[in-house]
PDB file of N, CA and C in Angstrom:
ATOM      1  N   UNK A   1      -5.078  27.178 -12.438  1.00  0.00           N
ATOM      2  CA  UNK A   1      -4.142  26.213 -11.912  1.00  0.00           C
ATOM      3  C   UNK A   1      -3.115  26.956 -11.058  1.00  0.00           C
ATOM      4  N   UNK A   2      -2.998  26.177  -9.643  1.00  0.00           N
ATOM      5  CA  UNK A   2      -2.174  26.803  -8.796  1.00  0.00           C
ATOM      6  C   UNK A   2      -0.339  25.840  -9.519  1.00  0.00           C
ATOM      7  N   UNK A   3       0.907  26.797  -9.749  1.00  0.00           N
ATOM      8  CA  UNK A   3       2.043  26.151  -9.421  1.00  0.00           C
ATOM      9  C   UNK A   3       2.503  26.123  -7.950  1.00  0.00           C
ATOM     10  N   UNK A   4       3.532  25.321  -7.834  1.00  0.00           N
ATOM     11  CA  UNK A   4       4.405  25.580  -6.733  1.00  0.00           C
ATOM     12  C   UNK A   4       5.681  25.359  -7.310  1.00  0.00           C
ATOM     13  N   UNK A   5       6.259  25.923  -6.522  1.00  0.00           N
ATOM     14  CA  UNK A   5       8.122  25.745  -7.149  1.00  0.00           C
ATOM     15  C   UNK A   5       9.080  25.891  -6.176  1.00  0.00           C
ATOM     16  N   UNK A   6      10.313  25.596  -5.990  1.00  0.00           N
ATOM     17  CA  UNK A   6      11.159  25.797  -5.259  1.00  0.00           C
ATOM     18  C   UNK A   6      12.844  26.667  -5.805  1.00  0.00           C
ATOM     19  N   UNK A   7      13.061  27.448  -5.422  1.00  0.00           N
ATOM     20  CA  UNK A   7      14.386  27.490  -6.371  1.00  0.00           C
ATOM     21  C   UNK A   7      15.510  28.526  -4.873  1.00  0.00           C
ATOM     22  N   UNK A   8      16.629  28.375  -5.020  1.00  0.00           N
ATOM     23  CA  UNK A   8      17.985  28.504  -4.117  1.00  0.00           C
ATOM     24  C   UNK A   8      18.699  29.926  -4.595  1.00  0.00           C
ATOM     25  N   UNK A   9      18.744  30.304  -3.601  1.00  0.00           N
ATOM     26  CA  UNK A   9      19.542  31.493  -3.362  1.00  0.00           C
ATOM     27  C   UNK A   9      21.463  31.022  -2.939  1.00  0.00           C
ATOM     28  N   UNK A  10      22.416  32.167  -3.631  1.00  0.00           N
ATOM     29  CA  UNK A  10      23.435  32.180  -2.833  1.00  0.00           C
ATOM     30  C   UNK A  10      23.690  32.700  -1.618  1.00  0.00           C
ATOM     31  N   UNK A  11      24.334  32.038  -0.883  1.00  0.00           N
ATOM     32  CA  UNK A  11      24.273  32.332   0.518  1.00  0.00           C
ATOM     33  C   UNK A  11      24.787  34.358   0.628  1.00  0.00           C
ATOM     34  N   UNK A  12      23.912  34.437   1.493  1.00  0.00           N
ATOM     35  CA  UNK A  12      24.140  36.228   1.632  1.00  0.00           C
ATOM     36  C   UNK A  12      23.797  37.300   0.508  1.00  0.00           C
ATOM     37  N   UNK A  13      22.965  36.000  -0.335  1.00  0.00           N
ATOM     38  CA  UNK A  13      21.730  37.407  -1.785  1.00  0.00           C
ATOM     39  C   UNK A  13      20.619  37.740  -1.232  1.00  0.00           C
ATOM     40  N   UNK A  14      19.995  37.290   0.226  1.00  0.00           N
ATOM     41  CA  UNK A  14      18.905  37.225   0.378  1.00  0.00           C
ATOM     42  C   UNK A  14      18.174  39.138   0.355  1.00  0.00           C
ATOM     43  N   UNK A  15      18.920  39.982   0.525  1.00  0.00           N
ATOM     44  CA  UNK A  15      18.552  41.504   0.512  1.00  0.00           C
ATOM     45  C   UNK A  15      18.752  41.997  -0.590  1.00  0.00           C
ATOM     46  N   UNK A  16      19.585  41.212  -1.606  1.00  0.00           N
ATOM     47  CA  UNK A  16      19.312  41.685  -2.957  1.00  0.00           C
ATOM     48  C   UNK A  16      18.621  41.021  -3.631  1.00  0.00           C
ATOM     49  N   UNK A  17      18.474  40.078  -3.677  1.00  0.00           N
ATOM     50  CA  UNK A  17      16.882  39.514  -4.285  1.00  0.00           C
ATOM     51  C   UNK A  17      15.500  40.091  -3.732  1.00  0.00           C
ATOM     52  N   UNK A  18      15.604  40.432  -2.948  1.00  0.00           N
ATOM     53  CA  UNK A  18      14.723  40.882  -2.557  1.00  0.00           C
ATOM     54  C   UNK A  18      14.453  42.970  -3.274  1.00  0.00           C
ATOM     55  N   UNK A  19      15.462  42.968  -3.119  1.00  0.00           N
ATOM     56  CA  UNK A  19      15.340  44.336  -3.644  1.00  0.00           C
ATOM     57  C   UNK A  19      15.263  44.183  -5.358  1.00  0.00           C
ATOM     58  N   UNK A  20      15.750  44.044  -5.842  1.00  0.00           N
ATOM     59  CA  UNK A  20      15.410  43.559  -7.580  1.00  0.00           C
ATOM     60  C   UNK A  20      13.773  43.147  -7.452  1.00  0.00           C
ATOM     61  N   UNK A  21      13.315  42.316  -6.792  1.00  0.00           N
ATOM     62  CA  UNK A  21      11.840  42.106  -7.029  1.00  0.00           C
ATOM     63  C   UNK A  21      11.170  43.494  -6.470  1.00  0.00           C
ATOM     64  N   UNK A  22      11.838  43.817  -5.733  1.00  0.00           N
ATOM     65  CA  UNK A  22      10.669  45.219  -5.392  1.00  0.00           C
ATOM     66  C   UNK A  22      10.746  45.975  -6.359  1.00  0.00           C
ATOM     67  N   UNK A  23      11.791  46.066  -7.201  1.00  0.00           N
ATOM     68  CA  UNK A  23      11.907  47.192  -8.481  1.00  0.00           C
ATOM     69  C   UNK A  23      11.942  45.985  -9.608  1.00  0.00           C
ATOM     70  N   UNK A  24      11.251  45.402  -9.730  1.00  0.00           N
ATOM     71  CA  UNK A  24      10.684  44.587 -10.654  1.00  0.00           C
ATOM     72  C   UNK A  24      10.468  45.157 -12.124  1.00  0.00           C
ATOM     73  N   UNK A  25      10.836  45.326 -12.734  1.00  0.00           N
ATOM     74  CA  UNK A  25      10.645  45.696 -14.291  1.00  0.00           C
ATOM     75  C   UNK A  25       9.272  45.785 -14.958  1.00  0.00           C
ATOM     76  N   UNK A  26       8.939  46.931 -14.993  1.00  0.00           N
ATOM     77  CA  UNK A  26       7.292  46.854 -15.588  1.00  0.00           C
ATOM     78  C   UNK A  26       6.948  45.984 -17.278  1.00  0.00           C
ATOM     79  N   UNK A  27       8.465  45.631 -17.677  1.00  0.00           N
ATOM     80  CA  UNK A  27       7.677  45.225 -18.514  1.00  0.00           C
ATOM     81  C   UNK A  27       7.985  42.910 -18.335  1.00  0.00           C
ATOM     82  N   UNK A  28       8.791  43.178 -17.281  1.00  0.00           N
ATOM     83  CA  UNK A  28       8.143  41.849 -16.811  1.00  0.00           C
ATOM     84  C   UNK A  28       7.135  41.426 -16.389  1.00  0.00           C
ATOM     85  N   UNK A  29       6.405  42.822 -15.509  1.00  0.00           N
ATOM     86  CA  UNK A  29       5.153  42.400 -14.873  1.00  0.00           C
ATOM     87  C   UNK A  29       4.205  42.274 -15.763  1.00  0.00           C
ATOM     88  N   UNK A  30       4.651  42.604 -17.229  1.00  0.00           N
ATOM     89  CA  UNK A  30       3.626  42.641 -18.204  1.00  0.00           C
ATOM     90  C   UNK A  30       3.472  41.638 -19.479  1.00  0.00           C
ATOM     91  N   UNK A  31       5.131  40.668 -19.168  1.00  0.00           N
ATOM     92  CA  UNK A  31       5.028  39.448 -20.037  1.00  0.00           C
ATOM     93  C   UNK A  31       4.200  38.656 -18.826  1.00  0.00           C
ATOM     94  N   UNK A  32       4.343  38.639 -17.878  1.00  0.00           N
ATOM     95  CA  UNK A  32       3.861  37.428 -16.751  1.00  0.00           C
ATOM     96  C   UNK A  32       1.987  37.429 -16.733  1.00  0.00           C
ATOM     97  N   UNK A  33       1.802  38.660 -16.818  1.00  0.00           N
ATOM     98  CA  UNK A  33       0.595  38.690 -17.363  1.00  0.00           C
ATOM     99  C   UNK A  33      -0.238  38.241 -18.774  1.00  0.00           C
ATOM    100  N   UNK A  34       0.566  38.714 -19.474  1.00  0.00           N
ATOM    101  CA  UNK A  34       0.247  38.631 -20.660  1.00  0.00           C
ATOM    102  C   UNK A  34       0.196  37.077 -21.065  1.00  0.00           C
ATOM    103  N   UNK A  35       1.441  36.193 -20.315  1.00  0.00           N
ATOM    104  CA  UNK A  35       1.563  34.234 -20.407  1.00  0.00           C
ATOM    105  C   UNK A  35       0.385  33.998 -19.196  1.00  0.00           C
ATOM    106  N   UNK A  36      -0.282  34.796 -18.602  1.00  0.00           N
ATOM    107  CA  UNK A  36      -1.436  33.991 -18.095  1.00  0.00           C
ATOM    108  C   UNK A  36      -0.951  34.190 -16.631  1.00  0.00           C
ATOM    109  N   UNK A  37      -0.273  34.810 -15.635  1.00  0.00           N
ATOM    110  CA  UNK A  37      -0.024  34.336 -14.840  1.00  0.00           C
ATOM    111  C   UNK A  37      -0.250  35.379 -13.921  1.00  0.00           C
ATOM    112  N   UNK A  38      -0.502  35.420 -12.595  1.00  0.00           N
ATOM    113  CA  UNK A  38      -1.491  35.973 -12.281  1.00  0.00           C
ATOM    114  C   UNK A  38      -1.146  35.660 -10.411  1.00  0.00           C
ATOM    115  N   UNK A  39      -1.393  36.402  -9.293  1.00  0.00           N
ATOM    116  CA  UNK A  39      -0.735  36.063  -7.590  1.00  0.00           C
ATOM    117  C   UNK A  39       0.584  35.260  -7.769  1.00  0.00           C
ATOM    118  N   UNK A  40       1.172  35.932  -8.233  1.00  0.00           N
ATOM    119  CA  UNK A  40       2.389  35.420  -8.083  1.00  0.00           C
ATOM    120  C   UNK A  40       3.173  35.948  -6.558  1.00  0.00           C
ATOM    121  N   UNK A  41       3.436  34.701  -5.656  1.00  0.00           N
ATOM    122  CA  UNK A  41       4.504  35.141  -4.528  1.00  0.00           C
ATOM    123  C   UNK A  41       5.545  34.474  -4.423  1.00  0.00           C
ATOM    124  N   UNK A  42       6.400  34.840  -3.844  1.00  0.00           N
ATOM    125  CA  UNK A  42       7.717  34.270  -3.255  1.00  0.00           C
ATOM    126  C   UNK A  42       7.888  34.532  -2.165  1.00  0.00           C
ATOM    127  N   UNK A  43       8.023  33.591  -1.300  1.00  0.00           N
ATOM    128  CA  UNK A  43       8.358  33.097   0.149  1.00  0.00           C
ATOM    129  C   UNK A  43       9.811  33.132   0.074  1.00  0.00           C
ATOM    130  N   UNK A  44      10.693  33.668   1.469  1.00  0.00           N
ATOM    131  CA  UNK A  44      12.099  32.931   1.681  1.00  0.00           C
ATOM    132  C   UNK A  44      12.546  32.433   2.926  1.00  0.00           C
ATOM    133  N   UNK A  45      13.025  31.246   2.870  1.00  0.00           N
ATOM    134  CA  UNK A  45      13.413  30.716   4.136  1.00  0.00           C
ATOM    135  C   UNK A  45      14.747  31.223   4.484  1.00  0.00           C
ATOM    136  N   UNK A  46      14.793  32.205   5.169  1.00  0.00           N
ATOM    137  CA  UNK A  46      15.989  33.050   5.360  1.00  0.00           C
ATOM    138  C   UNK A  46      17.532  31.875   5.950  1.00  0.00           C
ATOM    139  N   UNK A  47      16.517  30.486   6.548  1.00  0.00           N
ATOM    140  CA  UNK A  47      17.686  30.070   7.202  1.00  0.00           C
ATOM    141  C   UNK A  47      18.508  28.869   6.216  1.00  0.00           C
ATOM    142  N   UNK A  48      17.717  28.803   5.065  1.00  0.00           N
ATOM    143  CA  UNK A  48      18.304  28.146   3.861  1.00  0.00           C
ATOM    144  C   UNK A  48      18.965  28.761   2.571  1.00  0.00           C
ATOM    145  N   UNK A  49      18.383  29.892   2.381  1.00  0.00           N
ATOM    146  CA  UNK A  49      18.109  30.795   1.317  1.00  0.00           C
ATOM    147  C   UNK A  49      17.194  29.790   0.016  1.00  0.00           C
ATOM    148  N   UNK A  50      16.511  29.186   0.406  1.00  0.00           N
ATOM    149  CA  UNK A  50      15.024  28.731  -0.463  1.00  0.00           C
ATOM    150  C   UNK A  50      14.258  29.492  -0.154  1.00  0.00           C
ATOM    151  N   UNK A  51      13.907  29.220  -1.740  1.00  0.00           N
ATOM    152  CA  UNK A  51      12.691  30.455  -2.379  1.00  0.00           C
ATOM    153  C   UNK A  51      11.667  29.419  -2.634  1.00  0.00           C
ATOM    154  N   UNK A  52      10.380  29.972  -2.094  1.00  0.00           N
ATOM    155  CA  UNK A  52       9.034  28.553  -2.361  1.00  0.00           C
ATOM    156  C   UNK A  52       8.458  29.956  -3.647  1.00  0.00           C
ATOM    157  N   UNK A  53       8.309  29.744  -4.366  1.00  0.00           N
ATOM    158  CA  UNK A  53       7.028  30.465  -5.076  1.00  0.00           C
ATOM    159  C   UNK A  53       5.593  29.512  -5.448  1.00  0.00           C
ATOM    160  N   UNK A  54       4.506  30.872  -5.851  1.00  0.00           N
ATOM    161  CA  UNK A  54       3.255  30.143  -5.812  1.00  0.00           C
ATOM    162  C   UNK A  54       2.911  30.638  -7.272  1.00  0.00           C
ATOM    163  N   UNK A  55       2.301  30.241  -7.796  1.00  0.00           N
ATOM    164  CA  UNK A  55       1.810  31.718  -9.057  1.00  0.00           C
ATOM    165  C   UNK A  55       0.439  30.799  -9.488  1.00  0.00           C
ATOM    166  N   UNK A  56      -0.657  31.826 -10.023  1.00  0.00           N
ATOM    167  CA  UNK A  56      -1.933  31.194 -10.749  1.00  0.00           C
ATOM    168  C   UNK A  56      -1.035  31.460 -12.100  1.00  0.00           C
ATOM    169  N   UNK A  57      -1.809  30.558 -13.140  1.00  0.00           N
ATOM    170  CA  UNK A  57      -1.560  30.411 -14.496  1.00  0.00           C
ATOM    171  C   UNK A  57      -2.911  30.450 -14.970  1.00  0.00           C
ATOM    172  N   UNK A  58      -3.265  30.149 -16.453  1.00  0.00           N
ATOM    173  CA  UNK A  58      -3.992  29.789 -16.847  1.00  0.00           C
ATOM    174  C   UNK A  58      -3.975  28.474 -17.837  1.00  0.00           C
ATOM    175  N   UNK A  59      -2.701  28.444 -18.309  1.00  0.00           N
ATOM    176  CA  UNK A  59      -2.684  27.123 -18.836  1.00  0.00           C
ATOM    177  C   UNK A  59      -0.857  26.988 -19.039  1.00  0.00           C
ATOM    178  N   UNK A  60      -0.842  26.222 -18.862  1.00  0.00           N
ATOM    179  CA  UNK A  60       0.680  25.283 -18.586  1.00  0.00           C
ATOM    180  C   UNK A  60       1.720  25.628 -19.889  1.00  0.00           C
ATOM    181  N   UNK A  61       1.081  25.314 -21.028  1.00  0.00           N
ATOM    182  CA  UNK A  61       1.585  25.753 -22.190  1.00  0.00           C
ATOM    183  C   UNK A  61       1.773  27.057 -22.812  1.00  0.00           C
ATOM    184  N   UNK A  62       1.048  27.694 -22.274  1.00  0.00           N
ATOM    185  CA  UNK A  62       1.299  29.718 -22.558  1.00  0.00           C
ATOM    186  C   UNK A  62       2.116  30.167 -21.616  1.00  0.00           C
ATOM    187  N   UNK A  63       1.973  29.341 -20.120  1.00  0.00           N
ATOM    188  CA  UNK A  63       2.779  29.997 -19.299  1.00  0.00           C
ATOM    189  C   UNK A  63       4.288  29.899 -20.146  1.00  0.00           C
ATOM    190  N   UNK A  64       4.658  28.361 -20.083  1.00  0.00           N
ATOM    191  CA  UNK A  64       5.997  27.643 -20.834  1.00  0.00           C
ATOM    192  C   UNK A  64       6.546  28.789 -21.584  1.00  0.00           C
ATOM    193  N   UNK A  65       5.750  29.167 -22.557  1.00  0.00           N
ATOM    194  CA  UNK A  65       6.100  30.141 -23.519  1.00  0.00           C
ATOM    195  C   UNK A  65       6.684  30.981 -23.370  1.00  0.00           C
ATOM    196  N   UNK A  66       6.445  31.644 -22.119  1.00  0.00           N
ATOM    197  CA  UNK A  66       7.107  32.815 -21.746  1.00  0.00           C
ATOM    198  C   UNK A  66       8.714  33.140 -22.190  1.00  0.00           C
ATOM    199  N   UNK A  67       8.763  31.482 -21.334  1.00  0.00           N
ATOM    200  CA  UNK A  67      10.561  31.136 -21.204  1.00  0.00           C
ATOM    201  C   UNK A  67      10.983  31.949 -22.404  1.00  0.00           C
ATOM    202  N   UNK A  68      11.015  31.943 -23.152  1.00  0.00           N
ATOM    203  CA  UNK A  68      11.249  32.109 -24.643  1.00  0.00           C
ATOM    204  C   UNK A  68      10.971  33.777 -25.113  1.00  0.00           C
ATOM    205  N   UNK A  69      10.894  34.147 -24.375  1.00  0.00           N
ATOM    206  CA  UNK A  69      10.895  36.458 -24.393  1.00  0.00           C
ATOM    207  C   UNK A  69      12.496  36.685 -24.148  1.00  0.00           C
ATOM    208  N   UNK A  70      11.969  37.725 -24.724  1.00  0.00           N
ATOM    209  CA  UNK A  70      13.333  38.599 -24.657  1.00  0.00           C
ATOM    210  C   UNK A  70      13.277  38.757 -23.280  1.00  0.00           C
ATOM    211  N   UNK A  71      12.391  39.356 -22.928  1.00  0.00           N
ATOM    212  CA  UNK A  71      12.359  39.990 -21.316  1.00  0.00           C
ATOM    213  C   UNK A  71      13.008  39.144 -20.326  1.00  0.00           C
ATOM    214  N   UNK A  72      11.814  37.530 -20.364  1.00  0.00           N
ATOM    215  CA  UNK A  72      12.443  36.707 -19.541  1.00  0.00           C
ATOM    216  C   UNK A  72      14.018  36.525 -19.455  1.00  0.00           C
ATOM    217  N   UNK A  73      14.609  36.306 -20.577  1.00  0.00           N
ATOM    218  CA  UNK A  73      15.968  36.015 -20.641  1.00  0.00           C
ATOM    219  C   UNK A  73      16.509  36.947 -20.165  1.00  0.00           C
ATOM    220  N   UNK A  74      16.151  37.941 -20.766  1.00  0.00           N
ATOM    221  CA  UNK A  74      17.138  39.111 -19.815  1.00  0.00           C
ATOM    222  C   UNK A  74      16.466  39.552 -18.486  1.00  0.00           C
ATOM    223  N   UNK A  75      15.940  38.705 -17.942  1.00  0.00           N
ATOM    224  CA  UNK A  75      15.726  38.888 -15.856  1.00  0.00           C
ATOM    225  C   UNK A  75      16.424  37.589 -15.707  1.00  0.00           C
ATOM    226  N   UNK A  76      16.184  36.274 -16.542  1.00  0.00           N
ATOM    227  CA  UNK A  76      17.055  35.842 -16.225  1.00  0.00           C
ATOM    228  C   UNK A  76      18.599  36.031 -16.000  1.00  0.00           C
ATOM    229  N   UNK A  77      19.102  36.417 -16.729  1.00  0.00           N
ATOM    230  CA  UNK A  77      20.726  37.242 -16.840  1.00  0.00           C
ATOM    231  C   UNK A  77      20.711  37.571 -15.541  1.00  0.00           C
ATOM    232  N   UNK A  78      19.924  38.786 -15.319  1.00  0.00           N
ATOM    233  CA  UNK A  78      20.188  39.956 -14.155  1.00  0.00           C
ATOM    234  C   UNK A  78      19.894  38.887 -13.398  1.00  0.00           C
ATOM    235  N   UNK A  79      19.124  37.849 -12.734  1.00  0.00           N
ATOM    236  CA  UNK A  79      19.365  37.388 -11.474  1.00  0.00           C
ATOM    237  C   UNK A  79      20.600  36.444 -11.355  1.00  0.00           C
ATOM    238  N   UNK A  80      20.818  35.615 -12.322  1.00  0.00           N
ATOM    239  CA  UNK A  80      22.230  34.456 -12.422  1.00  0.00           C
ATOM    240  C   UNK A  80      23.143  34.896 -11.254  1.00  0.00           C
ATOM    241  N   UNK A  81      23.504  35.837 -10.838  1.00  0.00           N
ATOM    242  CA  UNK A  81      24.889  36.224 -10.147  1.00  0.00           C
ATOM    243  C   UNK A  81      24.110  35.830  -8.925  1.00  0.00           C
ATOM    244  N   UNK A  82      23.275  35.982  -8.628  1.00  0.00           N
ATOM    245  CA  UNK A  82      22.754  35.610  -6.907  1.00  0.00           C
ATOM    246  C   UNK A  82      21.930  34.142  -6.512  1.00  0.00           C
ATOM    247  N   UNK A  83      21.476  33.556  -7.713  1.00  0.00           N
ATOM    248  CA  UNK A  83      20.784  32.204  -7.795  1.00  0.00           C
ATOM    249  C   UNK A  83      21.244  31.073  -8.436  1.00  0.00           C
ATOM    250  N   UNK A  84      21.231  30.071  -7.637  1.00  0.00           N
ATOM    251  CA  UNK A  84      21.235  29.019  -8.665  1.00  0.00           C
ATOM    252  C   UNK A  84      20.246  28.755 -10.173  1.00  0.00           C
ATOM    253  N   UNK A  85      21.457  28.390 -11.054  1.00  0.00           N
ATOM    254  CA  UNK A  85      20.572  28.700 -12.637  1.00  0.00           C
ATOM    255  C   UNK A  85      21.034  27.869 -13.170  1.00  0.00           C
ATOM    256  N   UNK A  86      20.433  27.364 -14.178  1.00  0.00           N
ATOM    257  CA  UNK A  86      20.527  26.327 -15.346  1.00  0.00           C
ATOM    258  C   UNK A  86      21.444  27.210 -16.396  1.00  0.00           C
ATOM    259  N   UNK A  87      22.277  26.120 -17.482  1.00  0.00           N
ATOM    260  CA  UNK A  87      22.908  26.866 -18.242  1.00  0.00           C
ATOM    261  C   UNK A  87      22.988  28.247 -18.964  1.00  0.00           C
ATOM    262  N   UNK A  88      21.179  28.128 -19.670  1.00  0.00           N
ATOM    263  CA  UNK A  88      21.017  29.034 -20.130  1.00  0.00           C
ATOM    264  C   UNK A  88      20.518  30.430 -19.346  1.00  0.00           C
ATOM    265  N   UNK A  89      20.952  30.151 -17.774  1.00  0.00           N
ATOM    266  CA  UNK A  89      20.487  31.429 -16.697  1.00  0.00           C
ATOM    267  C   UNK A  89      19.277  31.211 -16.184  1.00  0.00           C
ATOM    268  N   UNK A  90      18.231  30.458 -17.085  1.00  0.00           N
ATOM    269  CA  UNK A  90      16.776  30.179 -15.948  1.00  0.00           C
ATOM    270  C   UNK A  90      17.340  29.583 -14.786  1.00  0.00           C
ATOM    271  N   UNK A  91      16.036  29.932 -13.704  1.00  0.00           N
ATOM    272  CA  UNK A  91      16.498  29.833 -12.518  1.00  0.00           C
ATOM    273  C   UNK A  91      16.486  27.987 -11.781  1.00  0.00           C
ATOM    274  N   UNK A  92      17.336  27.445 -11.362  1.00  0.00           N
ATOM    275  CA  UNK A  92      16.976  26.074 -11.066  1.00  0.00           C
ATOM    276  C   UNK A  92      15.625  26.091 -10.315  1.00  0.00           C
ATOM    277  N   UNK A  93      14.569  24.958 -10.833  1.00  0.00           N
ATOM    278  CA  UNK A  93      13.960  25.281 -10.070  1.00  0.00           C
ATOM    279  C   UNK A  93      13.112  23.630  -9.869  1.00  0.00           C
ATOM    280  N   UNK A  94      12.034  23.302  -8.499  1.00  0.00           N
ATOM    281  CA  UNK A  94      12.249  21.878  -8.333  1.00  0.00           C
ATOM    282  C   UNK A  94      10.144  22.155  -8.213  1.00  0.00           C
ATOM    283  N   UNK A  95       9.657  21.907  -9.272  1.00  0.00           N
ATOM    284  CA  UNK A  95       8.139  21.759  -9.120  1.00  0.00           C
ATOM    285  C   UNK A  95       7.796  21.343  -7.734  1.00  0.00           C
ATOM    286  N   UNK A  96       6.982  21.977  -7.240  1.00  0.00           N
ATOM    287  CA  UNK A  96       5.687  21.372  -5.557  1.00  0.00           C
ATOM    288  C   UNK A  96       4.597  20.569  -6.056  1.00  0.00           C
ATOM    289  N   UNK A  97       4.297  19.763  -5.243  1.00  0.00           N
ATOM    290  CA  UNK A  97       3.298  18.882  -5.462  1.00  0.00           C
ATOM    291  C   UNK A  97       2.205  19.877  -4.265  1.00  0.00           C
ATOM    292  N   UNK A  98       0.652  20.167  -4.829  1.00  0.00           N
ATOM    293  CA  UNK A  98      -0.293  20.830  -3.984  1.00  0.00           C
ATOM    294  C   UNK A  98      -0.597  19.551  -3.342  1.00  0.00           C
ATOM    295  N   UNK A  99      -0.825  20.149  -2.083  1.00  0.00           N
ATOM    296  CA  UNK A  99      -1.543  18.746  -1.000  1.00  0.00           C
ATOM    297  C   UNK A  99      -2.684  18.914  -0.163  1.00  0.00           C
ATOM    298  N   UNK A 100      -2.809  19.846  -0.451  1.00  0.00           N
ATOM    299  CA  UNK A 100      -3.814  20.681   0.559  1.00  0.00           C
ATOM    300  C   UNK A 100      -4.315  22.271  -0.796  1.00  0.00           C
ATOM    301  N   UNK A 101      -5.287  22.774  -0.151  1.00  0.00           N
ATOM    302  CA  UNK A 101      -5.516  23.692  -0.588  1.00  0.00           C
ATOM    303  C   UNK A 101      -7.229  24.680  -0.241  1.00  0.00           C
ATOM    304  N   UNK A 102      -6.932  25.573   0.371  1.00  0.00           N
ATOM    305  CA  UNK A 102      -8.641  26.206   0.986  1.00  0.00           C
ATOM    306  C   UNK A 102      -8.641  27.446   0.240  1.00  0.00           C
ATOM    307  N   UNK A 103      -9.678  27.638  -0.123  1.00  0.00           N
ATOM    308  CA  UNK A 103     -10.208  29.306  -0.476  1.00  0.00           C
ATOM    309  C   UNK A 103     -11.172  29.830   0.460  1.00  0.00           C
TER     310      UNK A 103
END
């Protein structure tokens, strides 16, 4: 299963978000795996600061799970200062509807 998602940057994070994902935490890359998830990208529309992401899963309910790691929470933390976030620091974020799709 393909997601789509949308989620907002503060105006002028766009070079530090970007740099935090390039030094990405190996052991995030290893809960995201481990919940099934799999081509994960992020797009940015530099002239909005929206973030489109894409990610494969394998099932909806293991991904969910994730939420709930230590790890996650604490990347959540570390990004809060540059993104829009929900109370508990996950990142706001607005599901895509697929409309199209080629392999």
């Amino acid at each position: 299963m393909i997601k789509g998602f949308k989620m907002k940057l503060y105006p002028g994070q766009e070079a530090e978000y970007e740099r935090r994902h390039n030094e990405i935490w190996p052991e995030m890359v290893e809960t995201i795996h481990a919940y099934g998830g799999k081509n994960y990208t992020i797009f940015l529309d530099r002239e909005t600061g929206t973030l489109f992401g894409t990610l494969e899963i394998e099932n909806e309910d293991l991904w969910n799970e994730s939420a709930n790691t230590e790890v996650v929470r604490k990347w959540w933390d570390y990004m809060a200062d540059i993104m829009e976030t929900n109370e508990d620091n996950s990142p706001v974020t607005t599901d895509l509807d697929m409309v199209f799709h080629l392999d």
